[in-house]
Protein backbone atom coordinates (compact mmCIF):
# COMPACT_ATOMS: atom_id res chain seq x y z
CA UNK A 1 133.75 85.44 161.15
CA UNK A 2 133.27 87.97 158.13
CA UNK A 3 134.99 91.12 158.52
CA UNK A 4 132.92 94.60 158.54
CA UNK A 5 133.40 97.39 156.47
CA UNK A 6 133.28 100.54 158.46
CA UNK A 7 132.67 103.63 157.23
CA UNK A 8 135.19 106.48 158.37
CA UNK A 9 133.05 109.75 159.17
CA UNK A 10 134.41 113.47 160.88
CA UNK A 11 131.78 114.70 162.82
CA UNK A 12 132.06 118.72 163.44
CA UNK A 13 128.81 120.71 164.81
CA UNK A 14 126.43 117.64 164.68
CA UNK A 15 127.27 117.44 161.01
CA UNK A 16 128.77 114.93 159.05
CA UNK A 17 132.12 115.28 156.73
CA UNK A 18 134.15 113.26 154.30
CA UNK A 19 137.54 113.67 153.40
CA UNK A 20 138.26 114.79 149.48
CA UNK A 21 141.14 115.51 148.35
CA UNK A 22 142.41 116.47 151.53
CA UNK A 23 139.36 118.57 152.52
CA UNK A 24 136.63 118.48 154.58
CA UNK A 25 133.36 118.00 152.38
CA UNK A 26 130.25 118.02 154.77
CA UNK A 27 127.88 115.52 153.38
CA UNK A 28 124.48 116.14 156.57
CA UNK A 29 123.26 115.43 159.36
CA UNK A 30 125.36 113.06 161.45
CA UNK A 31 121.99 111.02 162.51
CA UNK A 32 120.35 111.08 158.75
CA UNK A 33 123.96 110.08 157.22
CA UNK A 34 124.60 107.39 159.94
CA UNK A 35 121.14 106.01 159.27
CA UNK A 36 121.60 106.11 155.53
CA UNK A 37 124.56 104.17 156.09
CA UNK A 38 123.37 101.66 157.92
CA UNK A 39 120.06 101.00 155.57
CA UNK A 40 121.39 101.12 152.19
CA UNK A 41 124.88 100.35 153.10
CA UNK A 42 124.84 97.59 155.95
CA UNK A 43 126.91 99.43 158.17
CA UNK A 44 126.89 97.93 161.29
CA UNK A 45 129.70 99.91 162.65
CA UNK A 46 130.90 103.44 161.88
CA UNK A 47 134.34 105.06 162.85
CA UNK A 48 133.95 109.18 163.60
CA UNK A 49 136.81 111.59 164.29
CA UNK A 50 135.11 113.92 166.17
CA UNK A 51 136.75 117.01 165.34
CA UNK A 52 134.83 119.36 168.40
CA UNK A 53 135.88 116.61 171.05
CA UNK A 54 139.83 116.48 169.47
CA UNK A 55 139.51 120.09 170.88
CA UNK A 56 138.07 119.89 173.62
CA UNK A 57 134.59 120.39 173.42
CA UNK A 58 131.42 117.68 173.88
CA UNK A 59 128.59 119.31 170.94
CA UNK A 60 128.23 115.88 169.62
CA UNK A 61 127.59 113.75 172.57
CA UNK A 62 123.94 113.53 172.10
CA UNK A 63 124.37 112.71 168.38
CA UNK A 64 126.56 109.21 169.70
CA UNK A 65 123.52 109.25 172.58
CA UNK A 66 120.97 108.70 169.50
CA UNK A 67 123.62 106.28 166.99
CA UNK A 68 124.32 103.56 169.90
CA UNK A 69 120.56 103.13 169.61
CA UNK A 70 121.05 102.19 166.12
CA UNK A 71 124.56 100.91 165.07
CA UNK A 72 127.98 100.23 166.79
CA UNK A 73 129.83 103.60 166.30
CA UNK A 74 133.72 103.94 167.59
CA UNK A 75 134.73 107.43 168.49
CA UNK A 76 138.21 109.28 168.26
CA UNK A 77 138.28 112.13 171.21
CA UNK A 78 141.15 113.63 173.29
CA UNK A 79 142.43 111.47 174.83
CA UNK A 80 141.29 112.38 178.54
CA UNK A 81 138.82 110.72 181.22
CA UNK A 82 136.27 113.70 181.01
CA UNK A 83 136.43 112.96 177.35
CA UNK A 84 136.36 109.49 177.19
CA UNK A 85 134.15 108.37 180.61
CA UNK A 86 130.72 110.23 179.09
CA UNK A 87 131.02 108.12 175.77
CA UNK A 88 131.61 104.82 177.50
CA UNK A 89 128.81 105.57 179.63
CA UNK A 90 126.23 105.29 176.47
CA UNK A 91 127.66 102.57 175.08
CA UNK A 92 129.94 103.86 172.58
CA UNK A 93 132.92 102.45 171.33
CA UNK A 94 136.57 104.91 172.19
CA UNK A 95 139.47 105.04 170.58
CA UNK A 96 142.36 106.09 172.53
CA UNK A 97 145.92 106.04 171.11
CA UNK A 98 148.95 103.83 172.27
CA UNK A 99 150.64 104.54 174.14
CA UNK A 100 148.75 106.31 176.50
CA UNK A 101 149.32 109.06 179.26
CA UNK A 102 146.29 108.09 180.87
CA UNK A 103 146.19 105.05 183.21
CA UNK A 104 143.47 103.12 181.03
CA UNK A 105 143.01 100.62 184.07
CA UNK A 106 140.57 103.40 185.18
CA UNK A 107 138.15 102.22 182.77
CA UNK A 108 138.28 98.09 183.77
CA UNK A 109 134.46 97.76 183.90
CA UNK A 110 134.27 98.95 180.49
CA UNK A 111 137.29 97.47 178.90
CA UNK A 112 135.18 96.18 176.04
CA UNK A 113 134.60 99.45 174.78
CA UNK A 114 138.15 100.46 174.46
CA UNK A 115 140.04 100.36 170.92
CA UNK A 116 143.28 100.99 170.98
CA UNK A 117 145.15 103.08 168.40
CA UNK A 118 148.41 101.57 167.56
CA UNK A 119 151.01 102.16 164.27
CA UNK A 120 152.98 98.99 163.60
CA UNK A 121 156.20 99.55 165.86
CA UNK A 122 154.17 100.01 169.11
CA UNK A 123 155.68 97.38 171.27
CA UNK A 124 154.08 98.61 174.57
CA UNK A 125 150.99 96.52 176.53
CA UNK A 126 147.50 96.20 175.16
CA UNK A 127 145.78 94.52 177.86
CA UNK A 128 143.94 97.48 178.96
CA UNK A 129 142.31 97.63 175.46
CA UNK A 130 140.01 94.96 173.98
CA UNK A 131 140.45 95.53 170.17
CA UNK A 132 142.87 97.24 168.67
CA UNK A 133 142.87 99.56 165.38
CA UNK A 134 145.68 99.07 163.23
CA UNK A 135 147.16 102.90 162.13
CA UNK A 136 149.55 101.26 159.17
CA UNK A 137 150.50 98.65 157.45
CA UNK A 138 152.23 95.43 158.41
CA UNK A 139 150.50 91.78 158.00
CA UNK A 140 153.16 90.28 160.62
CA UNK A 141 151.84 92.61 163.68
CA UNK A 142 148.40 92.18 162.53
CA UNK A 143 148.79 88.24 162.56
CA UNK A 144 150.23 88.77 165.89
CA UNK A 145 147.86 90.72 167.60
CA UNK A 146 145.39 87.82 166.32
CA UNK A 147 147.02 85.48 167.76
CA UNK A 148 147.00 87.45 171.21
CA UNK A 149 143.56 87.31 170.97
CA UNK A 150 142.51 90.74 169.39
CA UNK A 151 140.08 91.62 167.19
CA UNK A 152 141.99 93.97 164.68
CA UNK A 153 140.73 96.83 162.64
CA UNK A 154 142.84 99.00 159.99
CA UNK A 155 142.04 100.63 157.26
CA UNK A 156 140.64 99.61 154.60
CA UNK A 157 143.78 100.43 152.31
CA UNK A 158 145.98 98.62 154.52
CA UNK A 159 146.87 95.27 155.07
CA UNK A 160 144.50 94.20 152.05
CA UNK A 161 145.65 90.58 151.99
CA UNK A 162 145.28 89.80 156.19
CA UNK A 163 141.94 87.45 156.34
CA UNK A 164 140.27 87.51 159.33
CA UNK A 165 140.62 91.06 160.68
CA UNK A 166 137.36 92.75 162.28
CA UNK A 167 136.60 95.60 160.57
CA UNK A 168 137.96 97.50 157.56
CA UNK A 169 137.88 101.46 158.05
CA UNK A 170 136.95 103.25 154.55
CA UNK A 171 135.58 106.28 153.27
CA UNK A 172 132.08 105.81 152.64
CA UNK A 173 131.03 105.73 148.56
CA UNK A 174 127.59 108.01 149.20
């Protein structure tokens, strides 16, 4: 299995951002830079921080409605069910950090969807998450998780030498 390079997005009012130099640098439309990414880059999977739903607030749900059509896309929201339930409902992949407050067991039939965020000295259970996303760096837990049967993603700066890992999270080069 190759591993995929995903790009890292922020989505804010249906637009998309990069980070420079610690700044937010809005670079278009979420749906026109997704597609761009996935024709002239390959992407088959994109990572968004969606900075409305971190606060609270759902603007960008019908931009993920239109990507699942065309690409995997993972999505870091608040971590709560009225949050979370609408994206799993269109097919999108959430990321919800570990631990977590909320009894993920909720969301069983769509366990497959779940990505777990995790640093390297989370010890706690990730049965209730089917891949897990790798915040730091540390080759032994990411051989590990592996070998628990996870499919791993960190970022692309991390954990450089690991083969076999899902998906490398990076800054897209647009």
């Amino acid at each position: 299995m190759s591993t995929m390079e995903a790009p890292l997005i922020y989505i804010k009012g249906k637009r998309a951002h990069i980070m420079a130099m610690g700044t937010l640098k809005p670079i278009g439309s979420a749906i026109k830079v997704a597609k761009k990414l996935k024709e002239e880059y390959g992407a088959q999977l994109i990572h968004i921080v969606d900075l409305d739903a971190m606060n609270g607030k759902r603007v960008n749900y019908d931009v993920y409605d239109h990507l699942t059509f065309l690409m995997y896309i993972e999505v870091e929201v608040r971590p709560e069910p009225a949050m979370i339930k609408p994206l799993l409902d269109i097919n999108a992949r959430v990321v919800v950090p570990l631990p977590s407050k909320l009894d993920l067991s909720q969301f069983a039939e769509q366990k497959r969807l779940l990505v777990g965020k995790m640093s390297p000295r989370y010890k706690g259970s990730t049965d209730d998450v089917y891949d897990i996303y790798l915040d730091g760096e540390s080759e032994e837990t990411v051989k590990e998780l592996m070998r628990k049967g996870k499919r791993v993603i960190v970022n692309a700066e991390q954990n450089k030498n690991v083969k076999g890992v899902f998906a490398r999270i990076a800054e897209p080069q647009l």
